[in-house]
N, C-alpha and C. Protein backbone atom coordinates (compact mmCIF):
# COMPACT_ATOMS: atom_id res chain seq x y z
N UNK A 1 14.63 147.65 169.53
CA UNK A 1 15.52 148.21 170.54
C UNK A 1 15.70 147.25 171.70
N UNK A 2 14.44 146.70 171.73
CA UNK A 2 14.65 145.80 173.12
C UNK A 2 15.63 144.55 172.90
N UNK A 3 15.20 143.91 171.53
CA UNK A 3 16.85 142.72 171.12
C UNK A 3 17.67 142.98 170.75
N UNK A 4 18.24 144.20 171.51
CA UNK A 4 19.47 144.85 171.02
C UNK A 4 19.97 145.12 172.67
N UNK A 5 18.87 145.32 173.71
CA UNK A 5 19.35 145.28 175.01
C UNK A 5 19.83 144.15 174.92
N UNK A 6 18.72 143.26 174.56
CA UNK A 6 19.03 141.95 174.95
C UNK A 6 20.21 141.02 175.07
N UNK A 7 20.90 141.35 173.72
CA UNK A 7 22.52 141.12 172.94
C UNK A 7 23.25 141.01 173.73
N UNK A 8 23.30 142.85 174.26
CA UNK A 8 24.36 143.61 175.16
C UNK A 8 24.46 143.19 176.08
N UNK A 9 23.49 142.53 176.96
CA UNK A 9 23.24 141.51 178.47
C UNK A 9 23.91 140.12 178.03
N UNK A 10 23.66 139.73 177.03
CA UNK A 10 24.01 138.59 176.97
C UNK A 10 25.63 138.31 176.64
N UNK A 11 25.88 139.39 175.78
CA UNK A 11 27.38 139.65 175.59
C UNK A 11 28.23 140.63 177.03
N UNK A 12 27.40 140.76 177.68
CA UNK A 12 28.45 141.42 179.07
C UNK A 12 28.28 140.20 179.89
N UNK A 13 27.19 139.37 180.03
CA UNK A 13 27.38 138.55 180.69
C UNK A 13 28.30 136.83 180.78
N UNK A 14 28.56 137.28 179.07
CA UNK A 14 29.15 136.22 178.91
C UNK A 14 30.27 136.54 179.07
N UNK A 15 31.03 137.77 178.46
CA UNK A 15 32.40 138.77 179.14
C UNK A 15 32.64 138.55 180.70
N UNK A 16 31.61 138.48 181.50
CA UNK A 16 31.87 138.60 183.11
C UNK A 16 32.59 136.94 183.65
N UNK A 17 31.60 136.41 182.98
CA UNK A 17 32.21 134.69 182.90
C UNK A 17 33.27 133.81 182.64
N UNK A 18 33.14 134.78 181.43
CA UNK A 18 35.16 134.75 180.71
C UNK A 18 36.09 135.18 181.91
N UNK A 19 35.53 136.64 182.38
CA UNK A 19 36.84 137.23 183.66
C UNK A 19 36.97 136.32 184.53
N UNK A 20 35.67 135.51 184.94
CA UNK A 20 35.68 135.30 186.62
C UNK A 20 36.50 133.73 186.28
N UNK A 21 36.08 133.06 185.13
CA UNK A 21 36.74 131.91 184.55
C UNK A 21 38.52 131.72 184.70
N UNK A 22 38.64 133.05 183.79
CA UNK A 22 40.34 133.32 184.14
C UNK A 22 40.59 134.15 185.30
N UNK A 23 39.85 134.74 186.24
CA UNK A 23 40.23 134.87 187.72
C UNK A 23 40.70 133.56 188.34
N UNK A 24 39.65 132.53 188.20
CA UNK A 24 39.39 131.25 188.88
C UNK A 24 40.94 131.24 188.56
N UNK A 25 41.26 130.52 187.32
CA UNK A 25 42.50 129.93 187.05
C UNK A 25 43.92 130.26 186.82
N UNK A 26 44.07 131.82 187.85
CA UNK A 26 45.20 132.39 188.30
C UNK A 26 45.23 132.77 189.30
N UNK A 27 46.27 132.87 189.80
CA UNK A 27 46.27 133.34 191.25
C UNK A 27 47.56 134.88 191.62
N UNK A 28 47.97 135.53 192.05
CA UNK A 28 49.15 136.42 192.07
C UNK A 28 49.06 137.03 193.22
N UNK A 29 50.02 137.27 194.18
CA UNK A 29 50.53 137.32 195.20
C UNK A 29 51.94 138.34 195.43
N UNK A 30 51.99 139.18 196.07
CA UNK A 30 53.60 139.47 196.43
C UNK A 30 54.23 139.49 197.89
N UNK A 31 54.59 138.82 197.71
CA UNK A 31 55.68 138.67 199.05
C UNK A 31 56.60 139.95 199.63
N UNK A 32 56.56 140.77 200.71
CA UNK A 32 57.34 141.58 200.55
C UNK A 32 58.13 141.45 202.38
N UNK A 33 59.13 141.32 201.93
CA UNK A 33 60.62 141.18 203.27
C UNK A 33 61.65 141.80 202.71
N UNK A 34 62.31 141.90 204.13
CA UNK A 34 63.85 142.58 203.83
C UNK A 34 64.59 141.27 203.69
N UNK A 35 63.69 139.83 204.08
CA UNK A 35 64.42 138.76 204.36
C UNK A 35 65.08 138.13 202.71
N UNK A 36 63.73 138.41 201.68
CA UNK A 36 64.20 138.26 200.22
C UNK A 36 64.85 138.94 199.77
N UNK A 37 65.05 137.88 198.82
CA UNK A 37 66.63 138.77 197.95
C UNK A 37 65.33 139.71 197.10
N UNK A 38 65.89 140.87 197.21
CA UNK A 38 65.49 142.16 196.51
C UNK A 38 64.35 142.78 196.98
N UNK A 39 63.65 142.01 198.06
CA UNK A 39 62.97 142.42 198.89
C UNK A 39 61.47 142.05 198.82
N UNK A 40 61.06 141.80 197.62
CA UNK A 40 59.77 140.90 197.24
C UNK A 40 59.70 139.64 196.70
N UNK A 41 59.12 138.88 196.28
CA UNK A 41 58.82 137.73 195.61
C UNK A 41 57.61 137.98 195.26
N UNK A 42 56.97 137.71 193.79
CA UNK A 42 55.97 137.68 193.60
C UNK A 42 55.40 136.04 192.55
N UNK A 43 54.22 135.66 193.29
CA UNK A 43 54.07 134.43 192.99
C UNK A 43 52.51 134.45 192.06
N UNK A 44 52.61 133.84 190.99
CA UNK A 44 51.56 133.55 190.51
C UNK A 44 51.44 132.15 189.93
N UNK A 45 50.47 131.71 190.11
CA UNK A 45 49.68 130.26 189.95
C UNK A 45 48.88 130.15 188.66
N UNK A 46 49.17 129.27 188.29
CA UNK A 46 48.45 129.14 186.53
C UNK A 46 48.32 127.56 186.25
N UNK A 47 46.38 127.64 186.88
CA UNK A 47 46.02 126.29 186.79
C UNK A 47 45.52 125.63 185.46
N UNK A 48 45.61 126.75 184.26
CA UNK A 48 45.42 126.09 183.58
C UNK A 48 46.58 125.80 182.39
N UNK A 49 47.84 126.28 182.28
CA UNK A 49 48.74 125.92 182.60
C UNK A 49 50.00 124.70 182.89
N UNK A 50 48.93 124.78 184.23
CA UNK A 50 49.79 124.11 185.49
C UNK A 50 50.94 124.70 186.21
N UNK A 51 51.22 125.97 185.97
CA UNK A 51 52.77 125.97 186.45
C UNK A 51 52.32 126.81 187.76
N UNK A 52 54.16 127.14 188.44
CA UNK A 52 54.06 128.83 188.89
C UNK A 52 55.09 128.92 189.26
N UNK A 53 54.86 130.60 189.03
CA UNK A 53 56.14 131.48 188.29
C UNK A 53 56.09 132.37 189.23
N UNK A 54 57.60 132.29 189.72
CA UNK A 54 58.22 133.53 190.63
C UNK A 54 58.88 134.12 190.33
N UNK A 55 58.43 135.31 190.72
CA UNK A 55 59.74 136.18 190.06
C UNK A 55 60.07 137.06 191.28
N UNK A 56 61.60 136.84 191.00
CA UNK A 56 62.54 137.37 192.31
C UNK A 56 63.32 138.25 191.36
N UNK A 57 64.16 139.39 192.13
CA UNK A 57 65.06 141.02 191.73
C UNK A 57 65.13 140.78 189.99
N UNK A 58 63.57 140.40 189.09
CA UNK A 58 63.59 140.95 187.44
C UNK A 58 63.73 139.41 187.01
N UNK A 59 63.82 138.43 187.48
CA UNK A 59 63.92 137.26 186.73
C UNK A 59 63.05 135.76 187.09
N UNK A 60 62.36 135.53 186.17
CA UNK A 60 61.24 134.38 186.10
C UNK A 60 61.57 133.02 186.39
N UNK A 61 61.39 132.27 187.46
CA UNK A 61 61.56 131.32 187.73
C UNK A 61 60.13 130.35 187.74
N UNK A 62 60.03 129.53 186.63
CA UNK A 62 58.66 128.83 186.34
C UNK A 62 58.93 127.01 187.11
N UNK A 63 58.29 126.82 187.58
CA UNK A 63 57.57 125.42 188.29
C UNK A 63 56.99 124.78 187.61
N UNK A 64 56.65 123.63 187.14
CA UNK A 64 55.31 122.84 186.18
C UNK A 64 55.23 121.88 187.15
N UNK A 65 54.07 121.96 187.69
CA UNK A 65 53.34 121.65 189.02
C UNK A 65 52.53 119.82 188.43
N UNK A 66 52.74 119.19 187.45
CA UNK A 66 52.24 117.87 186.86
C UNK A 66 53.89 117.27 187.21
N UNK A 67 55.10 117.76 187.29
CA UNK A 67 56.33 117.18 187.34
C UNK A 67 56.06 116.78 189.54
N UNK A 68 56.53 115.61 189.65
CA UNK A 68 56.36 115.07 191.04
C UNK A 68 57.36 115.47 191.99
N UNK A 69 58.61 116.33 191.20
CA UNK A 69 59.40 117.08 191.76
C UNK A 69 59.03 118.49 192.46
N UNK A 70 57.95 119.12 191.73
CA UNK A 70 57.64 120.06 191.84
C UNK A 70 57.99 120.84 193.16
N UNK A 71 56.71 119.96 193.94
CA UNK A 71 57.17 120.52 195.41
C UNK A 71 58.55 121.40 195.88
N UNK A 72 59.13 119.60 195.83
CA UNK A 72 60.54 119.85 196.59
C UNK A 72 61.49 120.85 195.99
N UNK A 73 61.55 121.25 194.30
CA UNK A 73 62.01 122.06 193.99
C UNK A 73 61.66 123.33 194.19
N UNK A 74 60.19 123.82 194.34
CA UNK A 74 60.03 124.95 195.15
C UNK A 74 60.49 125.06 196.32
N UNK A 75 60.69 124.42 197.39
CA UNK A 75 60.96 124.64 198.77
C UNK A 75 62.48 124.87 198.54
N UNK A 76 63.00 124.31 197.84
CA UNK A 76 64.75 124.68 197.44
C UNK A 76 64.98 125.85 197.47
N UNK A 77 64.13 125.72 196.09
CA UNK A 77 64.30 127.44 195.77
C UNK A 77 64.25 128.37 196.44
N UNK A 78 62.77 128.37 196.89
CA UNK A 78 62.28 129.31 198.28
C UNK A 78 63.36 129.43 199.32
N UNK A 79 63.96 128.37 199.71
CA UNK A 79 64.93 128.54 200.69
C UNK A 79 65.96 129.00 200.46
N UNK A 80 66.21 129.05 199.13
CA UNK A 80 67.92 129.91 198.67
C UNK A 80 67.53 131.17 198.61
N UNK A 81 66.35 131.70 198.52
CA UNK A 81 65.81 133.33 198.15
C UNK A 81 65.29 133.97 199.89
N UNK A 82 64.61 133.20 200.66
CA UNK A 82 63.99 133.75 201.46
C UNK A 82 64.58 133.15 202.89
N UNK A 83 63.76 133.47 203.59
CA UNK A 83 63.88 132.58 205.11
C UNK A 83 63.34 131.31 204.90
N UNK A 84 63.38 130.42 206.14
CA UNK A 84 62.90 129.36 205.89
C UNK A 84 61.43 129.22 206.07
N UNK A 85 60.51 130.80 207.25
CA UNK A 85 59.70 130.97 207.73
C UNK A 85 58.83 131.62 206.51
N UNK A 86 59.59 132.34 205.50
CA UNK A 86 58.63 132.63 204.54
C UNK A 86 58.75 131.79 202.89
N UNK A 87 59.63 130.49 203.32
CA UNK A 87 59.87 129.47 202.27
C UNK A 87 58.32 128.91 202.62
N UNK A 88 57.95 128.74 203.72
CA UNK A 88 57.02 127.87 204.44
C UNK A 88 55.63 128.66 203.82
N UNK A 89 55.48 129.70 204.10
CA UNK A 89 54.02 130.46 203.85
C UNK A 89 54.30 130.60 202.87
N UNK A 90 54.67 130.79 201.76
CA UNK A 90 55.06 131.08 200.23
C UNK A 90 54.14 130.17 199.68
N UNK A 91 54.95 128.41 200.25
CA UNK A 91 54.64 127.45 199.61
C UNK A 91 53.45 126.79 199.79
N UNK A 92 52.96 127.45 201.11
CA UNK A 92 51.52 126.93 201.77
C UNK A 92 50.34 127.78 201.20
N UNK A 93 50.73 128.85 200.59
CA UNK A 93 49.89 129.59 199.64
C UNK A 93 49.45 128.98 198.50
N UNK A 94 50.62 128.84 197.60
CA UNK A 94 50.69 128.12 196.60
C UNK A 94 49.90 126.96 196.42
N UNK A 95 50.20 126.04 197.67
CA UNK A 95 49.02 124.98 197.54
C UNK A 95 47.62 125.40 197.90
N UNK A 96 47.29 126.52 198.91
CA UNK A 96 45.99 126.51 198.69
C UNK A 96 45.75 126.84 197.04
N UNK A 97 46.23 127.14 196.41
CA UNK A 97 45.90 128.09 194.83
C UNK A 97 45.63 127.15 193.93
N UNK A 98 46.84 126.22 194.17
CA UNK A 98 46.86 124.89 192.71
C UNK A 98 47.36 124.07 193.49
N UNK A 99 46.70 122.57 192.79
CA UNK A 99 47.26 121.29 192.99
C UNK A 99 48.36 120.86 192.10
N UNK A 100 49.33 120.63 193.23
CA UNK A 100 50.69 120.23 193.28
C UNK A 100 50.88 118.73 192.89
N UNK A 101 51.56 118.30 191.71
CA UNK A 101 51.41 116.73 191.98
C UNK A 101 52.45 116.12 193.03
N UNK A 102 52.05 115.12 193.89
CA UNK A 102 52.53 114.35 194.65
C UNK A 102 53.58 113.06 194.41
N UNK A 103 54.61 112.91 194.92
CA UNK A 103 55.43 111.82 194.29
C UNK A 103 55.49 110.50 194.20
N UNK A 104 55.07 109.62 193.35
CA UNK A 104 54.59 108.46 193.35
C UNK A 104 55.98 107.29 193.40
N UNK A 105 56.05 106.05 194.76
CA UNK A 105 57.09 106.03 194.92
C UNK A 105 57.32 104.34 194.35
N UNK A 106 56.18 104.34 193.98
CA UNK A 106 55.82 103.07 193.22
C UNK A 106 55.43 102.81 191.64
């Protein structure tokens, strides 16, 4: 009976590891203004992946965060959907969540 507790500990604990593993490597967020189109944005981060995916009034707009464009094409975006004040915190989220690649000009 007792290596049969034992199992069950070892198999919940390895279950808890798995969650906190794929906690680590997502992130999800919702944005909510009258300033967005439809009134939310919701942002999730997928570091393993790489991307992130917004979705504004039912439709998925994905990022792949290894492209050196990345950035600047989020802030576009952000700025055609939102204010410029919540283009700004959107995108400053985002980077705390996942690393963004940077544009190499050389």
């Amino acid at each position: 009976m007792k290596k049969r507790r034992n199992k069950i500990c070892v198999l919940n604990l390895f279950h808890l590891s798995l969650h906190q593993q794929i906690k680590q490597t997502m992130a999800t967020k919702t944005f909510k203004s009258e300033y967005h189109a439809g009134g939310s944005i919701k942002v999730t981060t997928d570091e393993k992946k790489k991307q992130v995916t917004f979705l504004v009034c039912d439709h998925e707009y994905v990022f792949n965060t290894t492209d050196s464009r990345a950035e600047s094409q989020m802030d576009n975006f952000l700025f055609e959907n939102t204010s410029s004040y919540y283009a700004e915190q959107i995108l400053n989220w985002v980077k705390s969540k996942i690393k963004i690649e940077t544009p190499s000009f050389w």
